[in-house]
Protein backbone atom coordinates (compact mmCIF):
# COMPACT_ATOMS: atom_id res chain seq x y z
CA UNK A 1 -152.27 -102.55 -66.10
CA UNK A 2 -153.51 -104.04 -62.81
CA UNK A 3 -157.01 -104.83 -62.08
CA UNK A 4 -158.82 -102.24 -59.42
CA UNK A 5 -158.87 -104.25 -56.37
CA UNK A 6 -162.28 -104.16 -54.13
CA UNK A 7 -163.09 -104.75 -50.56
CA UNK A 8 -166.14 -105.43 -48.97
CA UNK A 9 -166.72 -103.74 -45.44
CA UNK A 10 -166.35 -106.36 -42.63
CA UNK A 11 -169.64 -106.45 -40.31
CA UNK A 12 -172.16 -105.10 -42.80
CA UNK A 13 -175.25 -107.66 -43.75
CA UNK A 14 -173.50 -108.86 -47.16
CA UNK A 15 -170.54 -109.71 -44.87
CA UNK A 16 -172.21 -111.99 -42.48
CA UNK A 17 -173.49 -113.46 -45.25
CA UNK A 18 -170.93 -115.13 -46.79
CA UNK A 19 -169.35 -115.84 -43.73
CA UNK A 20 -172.09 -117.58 -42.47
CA UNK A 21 -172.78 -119.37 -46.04
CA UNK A 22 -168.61 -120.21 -45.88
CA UNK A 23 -168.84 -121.52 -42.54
CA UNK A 24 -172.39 -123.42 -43.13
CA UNK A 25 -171.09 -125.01 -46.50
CA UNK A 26 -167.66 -126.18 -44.71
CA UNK A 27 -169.17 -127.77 -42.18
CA UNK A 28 -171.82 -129.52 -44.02
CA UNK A 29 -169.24 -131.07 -46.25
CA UNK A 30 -167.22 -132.42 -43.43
CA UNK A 31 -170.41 -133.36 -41.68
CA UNK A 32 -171.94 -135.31 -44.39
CA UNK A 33 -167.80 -137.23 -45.01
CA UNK A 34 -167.86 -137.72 -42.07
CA UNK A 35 -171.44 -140.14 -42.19
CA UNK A 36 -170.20 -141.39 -45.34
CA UNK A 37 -168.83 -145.11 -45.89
CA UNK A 38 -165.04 -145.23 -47.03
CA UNK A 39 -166.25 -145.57 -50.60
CA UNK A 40 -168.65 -142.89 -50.47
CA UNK A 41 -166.12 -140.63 -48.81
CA UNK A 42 -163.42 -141.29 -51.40
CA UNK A 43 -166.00 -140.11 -53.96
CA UNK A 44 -166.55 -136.60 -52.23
CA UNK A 45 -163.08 -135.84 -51.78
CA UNK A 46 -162.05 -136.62 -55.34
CA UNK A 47 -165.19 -134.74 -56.13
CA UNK A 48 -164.37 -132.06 -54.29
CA UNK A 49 -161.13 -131.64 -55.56
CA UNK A 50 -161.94 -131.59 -59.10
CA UNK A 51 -163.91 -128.87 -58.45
CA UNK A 52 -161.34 -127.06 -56.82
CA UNK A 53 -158.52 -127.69 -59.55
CA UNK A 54 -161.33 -126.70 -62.36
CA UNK A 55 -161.80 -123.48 -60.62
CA UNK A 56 -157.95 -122.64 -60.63
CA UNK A 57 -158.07 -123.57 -64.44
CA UNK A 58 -161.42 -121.56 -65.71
CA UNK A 59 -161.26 -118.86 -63.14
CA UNK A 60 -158.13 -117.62 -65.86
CA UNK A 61 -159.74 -117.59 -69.57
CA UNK A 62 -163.05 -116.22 -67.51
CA UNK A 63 -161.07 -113.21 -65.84
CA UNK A 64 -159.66 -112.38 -69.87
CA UNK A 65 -163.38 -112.73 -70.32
CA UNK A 66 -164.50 -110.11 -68.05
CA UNK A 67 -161.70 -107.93 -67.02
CA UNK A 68 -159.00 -108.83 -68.93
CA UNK A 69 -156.65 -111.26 -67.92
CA UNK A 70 -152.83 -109.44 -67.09
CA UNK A 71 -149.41 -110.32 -65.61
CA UNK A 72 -149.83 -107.85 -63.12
CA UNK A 73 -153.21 -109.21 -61.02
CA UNK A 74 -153.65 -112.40 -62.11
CA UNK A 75 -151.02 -115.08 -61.67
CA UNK A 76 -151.77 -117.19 -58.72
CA UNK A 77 -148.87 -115.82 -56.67
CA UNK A 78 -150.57 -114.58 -53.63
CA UNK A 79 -150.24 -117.01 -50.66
CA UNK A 80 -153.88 -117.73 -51.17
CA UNK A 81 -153.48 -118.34 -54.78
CA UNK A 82 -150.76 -120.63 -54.34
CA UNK A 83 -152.82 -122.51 -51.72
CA UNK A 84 -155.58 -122.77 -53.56
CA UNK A 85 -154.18 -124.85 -56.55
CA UNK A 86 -152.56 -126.99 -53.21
CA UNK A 87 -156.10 -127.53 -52.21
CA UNK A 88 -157.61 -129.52 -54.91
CA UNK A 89 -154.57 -131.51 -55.92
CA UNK A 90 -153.38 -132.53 -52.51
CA UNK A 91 -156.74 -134.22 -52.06
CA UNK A 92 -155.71 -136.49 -55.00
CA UNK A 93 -152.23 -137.05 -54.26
CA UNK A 94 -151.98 -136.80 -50.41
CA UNK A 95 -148.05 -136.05 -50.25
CA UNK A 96 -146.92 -135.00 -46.42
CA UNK A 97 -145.06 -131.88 -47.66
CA UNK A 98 -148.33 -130.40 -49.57
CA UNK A 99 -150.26 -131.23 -47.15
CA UNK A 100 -148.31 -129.30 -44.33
CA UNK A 101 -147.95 -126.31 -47.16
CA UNK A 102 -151.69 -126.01 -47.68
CA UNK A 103 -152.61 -126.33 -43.45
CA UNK A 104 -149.75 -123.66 -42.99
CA UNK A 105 -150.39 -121.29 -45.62
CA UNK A 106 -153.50 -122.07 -46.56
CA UNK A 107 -155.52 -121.55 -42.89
CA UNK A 108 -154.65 -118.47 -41.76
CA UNK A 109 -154.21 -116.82 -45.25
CA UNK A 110 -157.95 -117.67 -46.18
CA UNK A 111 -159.09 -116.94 -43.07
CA UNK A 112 -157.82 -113.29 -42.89
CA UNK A 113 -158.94 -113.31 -46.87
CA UNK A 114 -162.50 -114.14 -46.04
CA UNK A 115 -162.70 -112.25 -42.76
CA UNK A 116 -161.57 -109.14 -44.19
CA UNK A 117 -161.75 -109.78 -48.14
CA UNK A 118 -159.74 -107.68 -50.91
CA UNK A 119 -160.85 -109.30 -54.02
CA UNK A 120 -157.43 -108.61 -56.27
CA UNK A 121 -159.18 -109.50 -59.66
CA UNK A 122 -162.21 -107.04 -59.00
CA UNK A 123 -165.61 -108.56 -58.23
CA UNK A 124 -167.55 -108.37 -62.06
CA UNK A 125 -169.56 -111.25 -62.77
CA UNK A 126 -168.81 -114.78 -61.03
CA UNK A 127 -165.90 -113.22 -59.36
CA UNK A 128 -167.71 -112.53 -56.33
CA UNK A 129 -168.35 -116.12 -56.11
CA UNK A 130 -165.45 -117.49 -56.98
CA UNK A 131 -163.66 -115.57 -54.31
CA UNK A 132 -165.13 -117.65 -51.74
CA UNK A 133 -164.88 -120.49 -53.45
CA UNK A 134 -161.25 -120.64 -53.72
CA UNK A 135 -160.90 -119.47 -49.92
CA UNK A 136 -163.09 -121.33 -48.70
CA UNK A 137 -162.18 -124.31 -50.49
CA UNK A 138 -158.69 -124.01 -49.00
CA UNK A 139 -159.75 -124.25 -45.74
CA UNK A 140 -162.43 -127.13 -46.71
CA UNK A 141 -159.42 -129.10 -48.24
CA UNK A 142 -156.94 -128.58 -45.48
CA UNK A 143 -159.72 -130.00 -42.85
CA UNK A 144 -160.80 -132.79 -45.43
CA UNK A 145 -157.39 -133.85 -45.01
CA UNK A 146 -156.87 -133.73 -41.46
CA UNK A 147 -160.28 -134.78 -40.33
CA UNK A 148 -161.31 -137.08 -43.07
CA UNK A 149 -158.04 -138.42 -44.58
CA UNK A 150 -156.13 -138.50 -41.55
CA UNK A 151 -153.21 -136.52 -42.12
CA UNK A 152 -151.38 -133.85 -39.89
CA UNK A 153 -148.60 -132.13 -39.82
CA UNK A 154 -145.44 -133.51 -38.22
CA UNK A 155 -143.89 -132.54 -35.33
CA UNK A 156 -142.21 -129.09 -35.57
CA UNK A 157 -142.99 -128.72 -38.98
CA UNK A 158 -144.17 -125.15 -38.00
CA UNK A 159 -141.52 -123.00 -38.08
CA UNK A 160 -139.59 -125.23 -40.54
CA UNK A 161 -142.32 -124.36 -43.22
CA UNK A 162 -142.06 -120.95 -41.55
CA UNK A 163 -138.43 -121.11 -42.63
CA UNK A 164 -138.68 -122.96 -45.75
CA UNK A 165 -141.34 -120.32 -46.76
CA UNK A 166 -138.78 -117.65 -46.96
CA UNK A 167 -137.36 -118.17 -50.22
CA UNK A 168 -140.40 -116.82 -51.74
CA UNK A 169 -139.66 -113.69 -50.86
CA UNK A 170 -136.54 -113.28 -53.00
CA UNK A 171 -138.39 -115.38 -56.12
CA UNK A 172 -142.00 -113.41 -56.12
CA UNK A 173 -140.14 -109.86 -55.33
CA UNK A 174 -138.16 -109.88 -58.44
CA UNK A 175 -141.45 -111.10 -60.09
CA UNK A 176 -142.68 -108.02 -58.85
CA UNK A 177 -139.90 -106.07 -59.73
CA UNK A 178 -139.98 -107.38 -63.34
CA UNK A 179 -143.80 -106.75 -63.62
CA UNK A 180 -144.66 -104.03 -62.15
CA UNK A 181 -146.82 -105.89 -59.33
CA UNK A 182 -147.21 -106.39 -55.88
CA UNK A 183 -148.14 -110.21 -55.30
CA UNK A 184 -147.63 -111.29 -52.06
CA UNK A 185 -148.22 -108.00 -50.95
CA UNK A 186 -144.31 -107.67 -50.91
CA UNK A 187 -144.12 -104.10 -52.32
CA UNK A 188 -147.06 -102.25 -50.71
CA UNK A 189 -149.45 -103.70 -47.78
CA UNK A 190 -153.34 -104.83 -48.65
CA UNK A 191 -155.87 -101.81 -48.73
CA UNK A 192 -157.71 -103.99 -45.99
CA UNK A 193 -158.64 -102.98 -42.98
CA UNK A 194 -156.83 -105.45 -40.74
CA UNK A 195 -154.59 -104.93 -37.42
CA UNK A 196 -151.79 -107.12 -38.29
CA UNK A 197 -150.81 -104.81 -41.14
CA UNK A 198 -148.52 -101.83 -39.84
CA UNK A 199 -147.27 -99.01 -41.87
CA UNK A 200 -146.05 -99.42 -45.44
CA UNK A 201 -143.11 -100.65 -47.33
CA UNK A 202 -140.82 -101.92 -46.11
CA UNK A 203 -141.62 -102.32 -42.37
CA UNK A 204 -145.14 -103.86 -42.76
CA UNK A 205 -143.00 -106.94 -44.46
CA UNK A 206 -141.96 -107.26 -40.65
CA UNK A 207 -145.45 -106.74 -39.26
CA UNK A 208 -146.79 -110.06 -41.84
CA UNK A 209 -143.53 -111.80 -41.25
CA UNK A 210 -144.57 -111.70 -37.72
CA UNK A 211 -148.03 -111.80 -38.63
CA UNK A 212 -147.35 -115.63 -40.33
CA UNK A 213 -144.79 -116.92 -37.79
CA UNK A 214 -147.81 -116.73 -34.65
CA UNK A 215 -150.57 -117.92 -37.02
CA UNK A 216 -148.55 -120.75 -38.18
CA UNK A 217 -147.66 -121.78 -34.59
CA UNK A 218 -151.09 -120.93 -33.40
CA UNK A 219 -152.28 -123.70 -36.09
CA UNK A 220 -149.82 -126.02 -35.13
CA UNK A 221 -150.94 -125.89 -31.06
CA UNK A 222 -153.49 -129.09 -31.33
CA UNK A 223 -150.75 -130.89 -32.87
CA UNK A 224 -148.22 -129.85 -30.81
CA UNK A 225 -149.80 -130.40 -27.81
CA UNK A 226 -150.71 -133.84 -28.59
CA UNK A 227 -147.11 -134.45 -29.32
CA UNK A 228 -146.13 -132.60 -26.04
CA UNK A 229 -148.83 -134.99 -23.99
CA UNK A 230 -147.36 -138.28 -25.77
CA UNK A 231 -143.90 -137.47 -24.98
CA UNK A 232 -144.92 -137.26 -21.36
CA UNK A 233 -146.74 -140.80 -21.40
């Protein structure tokens, strides 16, 4: 049985609120690494992504606690959810390919997540909290490693982890299929208010598909121009 799934109403006072406190913590972080010394730095990272790898461990036996842990709601196969165990271990291990998963999946799914948020696994107890935490955390990681570690992703890797993406489909459908489940939102579209979700299944697969090819290009633009201007040197 799959857990209720709530929303919270974008542009109402609990709303700004964690954006603001999302945006105000992610900054701060990257302000303060970025003052630190390399030693100091190296500390908060790892730091940070223990945190972030704890919180994809507990957040599981404390869902059974709560709500009841199930097949249906709450394996980590949501973009998000598979970004968000990306976002503490790439911090440790800092390989090119994770990296450029996390920035591509990982931006623009936790942005839309905390923008218009549809908590999947209910919002009882320290769900609420860790909600943001994971989303936000994907987005902290992803900049930690572009702004403090140095890494970015390579030229044209847009649309070939666009491409490379793809084979999820197949894989997490039949997981749906088998379970009785809708992760990746493959079988029915989020109960969000959002305007790059049109009609219902199938054709609002298109409308995401579409959806996730501009928002990983639009991601890609600061690299891409970069490359574009040192070509032209």
């Amino acid at each position: 049985m799959t857990t209720p799934h709530e929303i919270l109403v974008p542009l109402t006072p609990i709303w700004w609120q964690t954006i603001i406190g999302s945006v105000g913590v992610i900054a701060g972080i990257l302000f303060i690494g970025k003052k630190l010394d390399p030693v100091k730095r190296e500390m908060l990272i790892k730091a940070v992504a223990i945190i972030l790898i704890a919180r994809a461990i507990l957040v599981h036996p404390y869902v059974q606690y709560t709500v009841g842990w199930n097949m249906e709601s709450s394996l980590p196969l949501h973009l998000c959810g598979l970004s968000a165990i990306l976002s503490g271990i790439v911090l440790l291990v800092r390989k090119q390919l994770m990296f450029e998963l996390l920035y591509f999946w990982g931006i623009p799914g936790a942005f839309h997540s905390l923008v218009t948020p549809e908590f999947t696994q209910g919002w009882h107890g320290l769900m609420f909290i860790e909600y943001y935490i994971s989303h936000g955390g994907i987005i902290l990681s992803a900049l930690m490693c572009t702004i403090l570690l140095g890494l970015k992703p390579r030229k044209g890797s847009w649309w070939k982890i666009f491409l490379g993406s793809q084979i999820l489909l197949p894989i997490i459908g039949g997981i749906n299929w088998l379970l009785g489940a809708n992760y990746m939102y493959i079988c029915a579209p989020p109960i969000v208010d959002n305007p790059f979700i049109i009609g219902d299944f199938p054709e609002h697969i298109i409308g995401l598909e579409i959806a996730g090819l501009l928002h990983f290009a639009l991601v890609y633009v600061p690299y891409g121009l970069k490359y574009r201007k040192a070509k032209s040197d």
